[in-house]
Protein backbone atom coordinates (compact mmCIF):
# COMPACT_ATOMS: atom_id res chain seq x y z
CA UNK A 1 0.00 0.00 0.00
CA UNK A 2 1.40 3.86 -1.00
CA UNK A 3 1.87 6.16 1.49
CA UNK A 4 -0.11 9.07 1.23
CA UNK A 5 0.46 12.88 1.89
CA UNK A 6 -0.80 15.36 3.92
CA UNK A 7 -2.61 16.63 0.96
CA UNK A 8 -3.92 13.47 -0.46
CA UNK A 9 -5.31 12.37 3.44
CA UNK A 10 -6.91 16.25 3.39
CA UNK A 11 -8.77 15.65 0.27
CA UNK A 12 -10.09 12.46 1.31
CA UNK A 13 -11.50 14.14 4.56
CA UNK A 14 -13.19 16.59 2.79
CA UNK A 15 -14.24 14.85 0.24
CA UNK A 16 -16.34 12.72 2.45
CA UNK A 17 -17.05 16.20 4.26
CA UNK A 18 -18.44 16.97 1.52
CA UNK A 19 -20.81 13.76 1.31
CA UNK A 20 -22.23 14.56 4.29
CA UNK A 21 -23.28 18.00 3.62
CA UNK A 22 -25.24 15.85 0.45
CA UNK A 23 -26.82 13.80 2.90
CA UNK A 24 -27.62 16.77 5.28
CA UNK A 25 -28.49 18.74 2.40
CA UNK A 26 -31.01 16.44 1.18
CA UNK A 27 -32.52 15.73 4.46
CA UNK A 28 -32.82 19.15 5.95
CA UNK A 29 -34.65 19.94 2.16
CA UNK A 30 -36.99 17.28 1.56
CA UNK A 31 -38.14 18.15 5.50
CA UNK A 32 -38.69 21.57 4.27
CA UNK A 33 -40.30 20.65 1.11
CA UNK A 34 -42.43 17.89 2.28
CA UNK A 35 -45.11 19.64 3.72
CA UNK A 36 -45.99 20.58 0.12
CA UNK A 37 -46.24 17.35 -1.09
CA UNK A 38 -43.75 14.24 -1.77
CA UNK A 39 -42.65 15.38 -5.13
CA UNK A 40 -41.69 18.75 -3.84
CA UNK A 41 -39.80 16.92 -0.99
CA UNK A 42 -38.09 14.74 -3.55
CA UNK A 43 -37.23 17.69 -5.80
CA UNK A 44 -36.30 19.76 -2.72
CA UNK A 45 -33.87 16.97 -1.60
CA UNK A 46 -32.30 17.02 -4.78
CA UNK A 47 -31.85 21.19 -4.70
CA UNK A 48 -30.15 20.47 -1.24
CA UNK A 49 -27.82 17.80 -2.25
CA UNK A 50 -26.27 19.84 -5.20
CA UNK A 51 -23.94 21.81 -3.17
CA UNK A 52 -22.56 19.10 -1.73
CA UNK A 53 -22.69 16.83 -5.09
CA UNK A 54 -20.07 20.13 -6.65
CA UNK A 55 -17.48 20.01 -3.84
CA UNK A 56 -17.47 15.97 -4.17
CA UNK A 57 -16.94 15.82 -7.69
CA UNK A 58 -14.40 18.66 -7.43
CA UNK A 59 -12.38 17.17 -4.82
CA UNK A 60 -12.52 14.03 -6.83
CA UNK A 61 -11.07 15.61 -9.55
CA UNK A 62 -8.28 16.84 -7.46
CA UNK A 63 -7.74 13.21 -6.41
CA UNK A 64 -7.53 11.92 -9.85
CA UNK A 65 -5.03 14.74 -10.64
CA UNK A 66 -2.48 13.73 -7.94
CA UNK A 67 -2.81 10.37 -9.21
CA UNK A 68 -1.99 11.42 -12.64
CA UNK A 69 0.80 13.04 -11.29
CA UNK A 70 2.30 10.59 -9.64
CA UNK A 71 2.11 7.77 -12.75
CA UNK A 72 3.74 10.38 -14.77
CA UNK A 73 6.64 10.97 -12.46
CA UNK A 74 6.77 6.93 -12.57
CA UNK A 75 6.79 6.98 -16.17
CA UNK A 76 9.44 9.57 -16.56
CA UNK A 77 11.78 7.41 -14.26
CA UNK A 78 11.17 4.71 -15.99
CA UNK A 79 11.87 6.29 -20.15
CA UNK A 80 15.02 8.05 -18.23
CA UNK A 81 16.18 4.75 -17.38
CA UNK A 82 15.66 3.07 -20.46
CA UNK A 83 17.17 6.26 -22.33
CA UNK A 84 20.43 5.51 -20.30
CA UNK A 85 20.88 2.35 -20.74
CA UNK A 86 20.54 2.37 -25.05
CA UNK A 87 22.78 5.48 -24.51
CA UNK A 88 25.26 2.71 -22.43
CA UNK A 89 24.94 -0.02 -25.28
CA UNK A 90 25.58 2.15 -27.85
């Protein structure tokens, strides 16, 4: 298992931060909205869970990008090392 960063262990927290204000979101607006009806709780719940729905995908994104990151530093090392050794056996 790779260790993770500071960072990385950051993002994860609020990433899942961010899943609860979904879940709070959607609760606290379908119990606003119900009272109008179940479709207007179920819409409402949606409305409340979009915040939270843009800071998880954004954080996810972030997540993806550090990965990136790091398989491109591990595929750097790697064509450096095979650049050496056909400079070495020619």
């Amino acid at each position: 298992m790779k260790k993770r960063s500071a960072f990385e262990r950051l993002i994860s927290l609020l990433q899942g931060a961010s899943w609860a204000f979904v879940l709070i979101g959607a609760f606290s607006f379908f119990t606003v909205f119900y009272p109008f009806g179940l479709l207007s709780g179920i819409i409402g719940a949606f409305l409340g869970s979009l915040g939270g729905f843009f800071f998880v995908v954004v954080f996810e994104i972030a997540n993806i990008q550090i990965e990136k990151l790091e398989e491109t530093k591990k595929q750097t090392k790697l064509l450096e090392k095979l650049v050496d050794e056909k400079l070495l056996n020619n």
